[in-house]
Protein backbone atom coordinates (compact mmCIF):
# COMPACT_ATOMS: atom_id res chain seq x y z
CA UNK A 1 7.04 43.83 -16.45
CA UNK A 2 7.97 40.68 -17.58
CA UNK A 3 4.89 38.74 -15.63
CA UNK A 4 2.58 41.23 -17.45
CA UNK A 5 4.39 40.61 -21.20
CA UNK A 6 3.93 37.27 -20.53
CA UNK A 7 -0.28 37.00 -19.42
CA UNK A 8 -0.74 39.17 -22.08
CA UNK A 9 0.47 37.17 -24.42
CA UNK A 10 -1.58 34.21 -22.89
CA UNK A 11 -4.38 36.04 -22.80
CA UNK A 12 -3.67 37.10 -26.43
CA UNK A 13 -3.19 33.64 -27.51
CA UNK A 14 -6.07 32.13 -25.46
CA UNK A 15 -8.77 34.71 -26.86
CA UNK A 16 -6.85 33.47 -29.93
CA UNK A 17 -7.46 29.80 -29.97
CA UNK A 18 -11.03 30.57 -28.64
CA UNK A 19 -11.74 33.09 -31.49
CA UNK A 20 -10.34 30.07 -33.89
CA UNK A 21 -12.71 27.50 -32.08
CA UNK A 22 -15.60 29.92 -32.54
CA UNK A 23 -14.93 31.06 -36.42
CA UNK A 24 -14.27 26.66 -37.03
CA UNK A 25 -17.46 25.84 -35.76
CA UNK A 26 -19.54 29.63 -37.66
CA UNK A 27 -17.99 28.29 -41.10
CA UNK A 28 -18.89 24.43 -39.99
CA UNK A 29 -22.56 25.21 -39.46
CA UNK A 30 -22.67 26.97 -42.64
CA UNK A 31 -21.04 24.62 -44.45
CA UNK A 32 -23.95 22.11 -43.27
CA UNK A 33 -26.35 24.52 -43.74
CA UNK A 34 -25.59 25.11 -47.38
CA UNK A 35 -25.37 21.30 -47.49
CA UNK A 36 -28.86 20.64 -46.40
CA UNK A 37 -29.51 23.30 -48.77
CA UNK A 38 -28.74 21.33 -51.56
CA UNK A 39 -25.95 23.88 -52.19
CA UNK A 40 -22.06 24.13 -51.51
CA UNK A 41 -20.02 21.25 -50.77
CA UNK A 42 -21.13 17.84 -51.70
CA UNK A 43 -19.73 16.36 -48.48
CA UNK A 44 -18.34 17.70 -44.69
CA UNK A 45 -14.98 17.15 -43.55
CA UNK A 46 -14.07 15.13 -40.32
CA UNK A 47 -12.84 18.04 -38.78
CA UNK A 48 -15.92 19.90 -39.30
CA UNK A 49 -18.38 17.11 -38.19
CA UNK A 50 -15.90 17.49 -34.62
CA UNK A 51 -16.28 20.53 -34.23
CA UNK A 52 -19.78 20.98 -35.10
CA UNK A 53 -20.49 18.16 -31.87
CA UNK A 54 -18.43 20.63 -29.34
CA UNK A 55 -20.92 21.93 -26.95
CA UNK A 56 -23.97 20.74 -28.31
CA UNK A 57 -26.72 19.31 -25.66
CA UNK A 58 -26.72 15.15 -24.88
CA UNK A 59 -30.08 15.36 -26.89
CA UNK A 60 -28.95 15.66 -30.03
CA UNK A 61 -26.12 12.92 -29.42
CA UNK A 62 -26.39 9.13 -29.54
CA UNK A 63 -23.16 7.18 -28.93
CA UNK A 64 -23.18 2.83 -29.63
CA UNK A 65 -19.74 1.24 -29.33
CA UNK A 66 -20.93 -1.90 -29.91
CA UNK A 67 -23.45 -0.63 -32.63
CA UNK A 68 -20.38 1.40 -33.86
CA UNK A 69 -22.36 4.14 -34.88
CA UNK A 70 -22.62 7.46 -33.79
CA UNK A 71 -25.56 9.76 -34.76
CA UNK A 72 -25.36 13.93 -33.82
CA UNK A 73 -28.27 15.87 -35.19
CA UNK A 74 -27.21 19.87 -36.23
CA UNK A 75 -29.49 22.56 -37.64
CA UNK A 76 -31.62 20.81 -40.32
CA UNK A 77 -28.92 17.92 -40.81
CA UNK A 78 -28.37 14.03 -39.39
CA UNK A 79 -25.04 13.05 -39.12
CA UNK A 80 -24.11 9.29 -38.86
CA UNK A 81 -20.53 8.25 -38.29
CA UNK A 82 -19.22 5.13 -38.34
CA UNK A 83 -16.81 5.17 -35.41
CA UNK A 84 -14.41 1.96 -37.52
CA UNK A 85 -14.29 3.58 -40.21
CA UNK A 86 -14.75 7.08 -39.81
CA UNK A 87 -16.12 7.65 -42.65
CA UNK A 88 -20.00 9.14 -42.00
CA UNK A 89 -23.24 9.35 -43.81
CA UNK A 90 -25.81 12.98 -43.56
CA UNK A 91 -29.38 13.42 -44.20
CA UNK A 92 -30.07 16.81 -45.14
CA UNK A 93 -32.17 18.86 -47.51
CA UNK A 94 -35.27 20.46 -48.47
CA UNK A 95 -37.22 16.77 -48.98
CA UNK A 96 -36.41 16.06 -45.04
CA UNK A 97 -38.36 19.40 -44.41
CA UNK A 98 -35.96 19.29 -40.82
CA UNK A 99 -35.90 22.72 -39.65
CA UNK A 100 -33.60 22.37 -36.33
CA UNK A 101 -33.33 19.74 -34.54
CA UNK A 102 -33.77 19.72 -30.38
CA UNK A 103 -33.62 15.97 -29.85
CA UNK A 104 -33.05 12.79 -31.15
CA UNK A 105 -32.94 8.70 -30.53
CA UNK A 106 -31.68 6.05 -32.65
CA UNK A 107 -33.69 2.33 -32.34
CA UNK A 108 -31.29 -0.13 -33.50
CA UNK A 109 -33.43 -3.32 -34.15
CA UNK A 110 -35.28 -1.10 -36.72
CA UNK A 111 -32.36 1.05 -38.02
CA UNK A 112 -34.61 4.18 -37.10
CA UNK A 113 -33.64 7.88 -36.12
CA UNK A 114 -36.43 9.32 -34.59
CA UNK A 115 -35.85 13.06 -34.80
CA UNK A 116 -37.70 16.14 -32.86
CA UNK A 117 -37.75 19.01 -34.86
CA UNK A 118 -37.48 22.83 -33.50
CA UNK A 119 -41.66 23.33 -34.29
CA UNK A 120 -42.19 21.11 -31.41
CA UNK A 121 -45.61 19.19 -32.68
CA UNK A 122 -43.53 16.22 -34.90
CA UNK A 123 -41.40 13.63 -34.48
CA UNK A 124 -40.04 12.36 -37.69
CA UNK A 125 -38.88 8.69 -38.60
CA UNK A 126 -35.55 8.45 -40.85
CA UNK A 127 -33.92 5.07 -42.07
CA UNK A 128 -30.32 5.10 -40.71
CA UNK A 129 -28.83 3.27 -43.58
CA UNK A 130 -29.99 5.92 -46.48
CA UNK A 131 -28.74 9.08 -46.89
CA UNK A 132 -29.21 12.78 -49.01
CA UNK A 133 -32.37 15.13 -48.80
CA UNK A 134 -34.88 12.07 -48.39
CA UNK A 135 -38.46 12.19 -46.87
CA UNK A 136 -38.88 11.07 -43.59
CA UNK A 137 -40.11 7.22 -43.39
CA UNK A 138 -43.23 8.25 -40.46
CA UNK A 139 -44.61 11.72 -39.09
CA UNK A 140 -45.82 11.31 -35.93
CA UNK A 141 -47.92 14.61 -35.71
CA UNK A 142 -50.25 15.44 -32.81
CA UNK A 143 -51.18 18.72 -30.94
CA UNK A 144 -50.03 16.86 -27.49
CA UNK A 145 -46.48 17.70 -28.95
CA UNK A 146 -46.62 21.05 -28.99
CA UNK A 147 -44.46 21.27 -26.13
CA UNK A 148 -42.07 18.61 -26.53
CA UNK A 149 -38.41 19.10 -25.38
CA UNK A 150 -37.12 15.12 -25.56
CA UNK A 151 -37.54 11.44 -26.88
CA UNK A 152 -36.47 8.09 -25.86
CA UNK A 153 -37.77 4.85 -27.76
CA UNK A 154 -37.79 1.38 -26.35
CA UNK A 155 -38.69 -1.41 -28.48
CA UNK A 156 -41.87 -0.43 -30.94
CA UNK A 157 -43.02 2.66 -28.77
CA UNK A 158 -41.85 6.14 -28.72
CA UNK A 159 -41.60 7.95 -25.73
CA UNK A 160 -42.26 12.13 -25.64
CA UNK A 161 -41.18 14.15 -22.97
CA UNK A 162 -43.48 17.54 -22.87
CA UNK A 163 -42.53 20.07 -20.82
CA UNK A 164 -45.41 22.17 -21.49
CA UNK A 165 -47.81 20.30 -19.40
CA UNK A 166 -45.19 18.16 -17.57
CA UNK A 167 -46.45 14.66 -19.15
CA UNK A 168 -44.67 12.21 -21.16
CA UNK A 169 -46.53 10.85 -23.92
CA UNK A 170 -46.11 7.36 -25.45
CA UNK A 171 -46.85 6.58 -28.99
CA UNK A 172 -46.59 3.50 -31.33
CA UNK A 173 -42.85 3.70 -33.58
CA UNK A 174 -45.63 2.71 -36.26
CA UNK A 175 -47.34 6.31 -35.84
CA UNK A 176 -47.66 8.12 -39.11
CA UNK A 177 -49.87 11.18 -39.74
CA UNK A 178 -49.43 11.04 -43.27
CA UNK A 179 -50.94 7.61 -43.39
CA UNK A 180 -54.89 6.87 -44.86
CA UNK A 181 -57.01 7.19 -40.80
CA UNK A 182 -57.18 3.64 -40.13
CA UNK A 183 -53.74 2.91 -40.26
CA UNK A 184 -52.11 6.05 -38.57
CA UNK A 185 -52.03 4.52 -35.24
CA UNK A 186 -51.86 7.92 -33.88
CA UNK A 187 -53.93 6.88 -30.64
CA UNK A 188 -51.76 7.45 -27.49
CA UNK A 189 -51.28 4.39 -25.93
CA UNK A 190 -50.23 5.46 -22.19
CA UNK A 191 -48.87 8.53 -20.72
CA UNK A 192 -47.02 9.68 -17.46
CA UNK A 193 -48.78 12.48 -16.20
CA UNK A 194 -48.89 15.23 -13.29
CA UNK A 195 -45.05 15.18 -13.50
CA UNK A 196 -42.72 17.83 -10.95
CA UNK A 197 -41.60 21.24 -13.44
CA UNK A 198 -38.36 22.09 -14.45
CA UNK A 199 -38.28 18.87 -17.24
CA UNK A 200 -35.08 18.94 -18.72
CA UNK A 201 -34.91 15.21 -20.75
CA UNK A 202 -35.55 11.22 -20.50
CA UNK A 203 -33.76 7.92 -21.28
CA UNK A 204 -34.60 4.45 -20.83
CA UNK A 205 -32.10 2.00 -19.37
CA UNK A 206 -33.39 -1.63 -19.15
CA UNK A 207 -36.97 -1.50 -18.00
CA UNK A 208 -36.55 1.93 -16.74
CA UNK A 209 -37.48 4.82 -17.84
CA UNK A 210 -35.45 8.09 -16.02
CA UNK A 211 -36.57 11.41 -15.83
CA UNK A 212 -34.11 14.48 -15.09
CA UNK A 213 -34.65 17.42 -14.02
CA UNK A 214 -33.21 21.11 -14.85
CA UNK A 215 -32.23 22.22 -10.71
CA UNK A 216 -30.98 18.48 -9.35
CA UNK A 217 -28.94 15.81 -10.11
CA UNK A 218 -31.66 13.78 -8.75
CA UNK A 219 -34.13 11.84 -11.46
CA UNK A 220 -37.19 10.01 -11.32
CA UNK A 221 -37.84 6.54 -12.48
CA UNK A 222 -40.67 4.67 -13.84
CA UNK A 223 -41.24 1.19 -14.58
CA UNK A 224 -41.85 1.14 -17.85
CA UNK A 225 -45.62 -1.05 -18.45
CA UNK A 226 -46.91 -0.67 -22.13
């Protein structure tokens, strides 16, 4: 009797903690929500921006110790932490016209967060050291990214990972739809193509670029030739 008293009361306090995880991280996201809003609080708590990183996908993290910077993208928000300080920046808000983000990369000679939004056919250019409901710096807009699921950038070129037709795209950082025609630079300038399904997200380390897959641990690299 006393075994059962006892795992119900762990099971009590478990479902508990979990319950308190869960409601933490509901009133988080609306707390950012209402932020990007232009409503609510004017700023989110530490213990919010933690909890709103628990469980989210790699995609929409990027981690530099050295860099000391840490960048998680949530909903229709950018969240950049300094990881000395603690003490973190957002960009949020109707003039960022960020829906919800699926991916994001950070390019650190430019101070540029390169952000794919939930519609799938943009990738949108922020400046990392600016902050509130600002517009995006570049659109990179092109019907080749309907479809898109990941990026990865590398020096000036950004690198799409489509999982509708299994290609990865590669554009110029400098890409802007919004830009008068001869400067928009929206020509592709190469693309992996005819790539195995089940596409699940890329990164470049060094002169590689690594493709993984959803049903393996096993990835497949390119040397990366621009």
């Amino acid at each position: 009797m006393i075994k059962l008293l006892l795992l119900s009361l762990f099971t009590i306090s478990a479902f508990a903690n979990t319950t308190d995880v869960i409601t933490s991280q509901v009133e988080c996201s609306n707390q950012l929500e209402k932020y990007g809003f232009g409503i609510g609080l004017k700023d989110i708590s530490n213990d919010c921006y933690d909890s709103l990183k628990e469980g989210i996908s790699q995609k929409l993290i990027y981690t530099n110790e050295d860099e000391k910077i840490e960048i998680v993208g949530k909903l229709n928000a950018i969240l950049i932490k300094n990881l000395e300080t603690k003490q973190f920046n957002i960009t949020a808000g109707k003039t960022t016209k960020l829906k919800s983000i699926i991916a994001l990369e950070y390019n650190k000679d430019h101070k540029e967060i390169y952000v794919l939004d939930s519609d799938g056919s943009e990738v949108k250019t922020f400046p990392s050291d600016m902050q509130g409901s600002i517009s995006p710096r570049r659109v990179l807009r092109t019907e080749q990214l309907i479809g898109a699921i990941d990026i990865a950038v590398k020096d000036n070129y950004i690198y799409v990972l489509n999982a509708k037709d299994n290609t990865i795209y590669v554009y110029h950082r400098e890409a802007s739809y919004h830009r008068r025609e001869q400067y928009q630079k929206l020509d592709l300038v190469t693309s992996y193509e005819n790539l195995p399904d089940q596409l699940n997200s890329i990164e470049i380390k060094d002169e590689n670029l690594i493709i993984k897959y959803n049903d393996s641990k096993d990835a497949k690299i390119i040397l990366i030739k621009n």
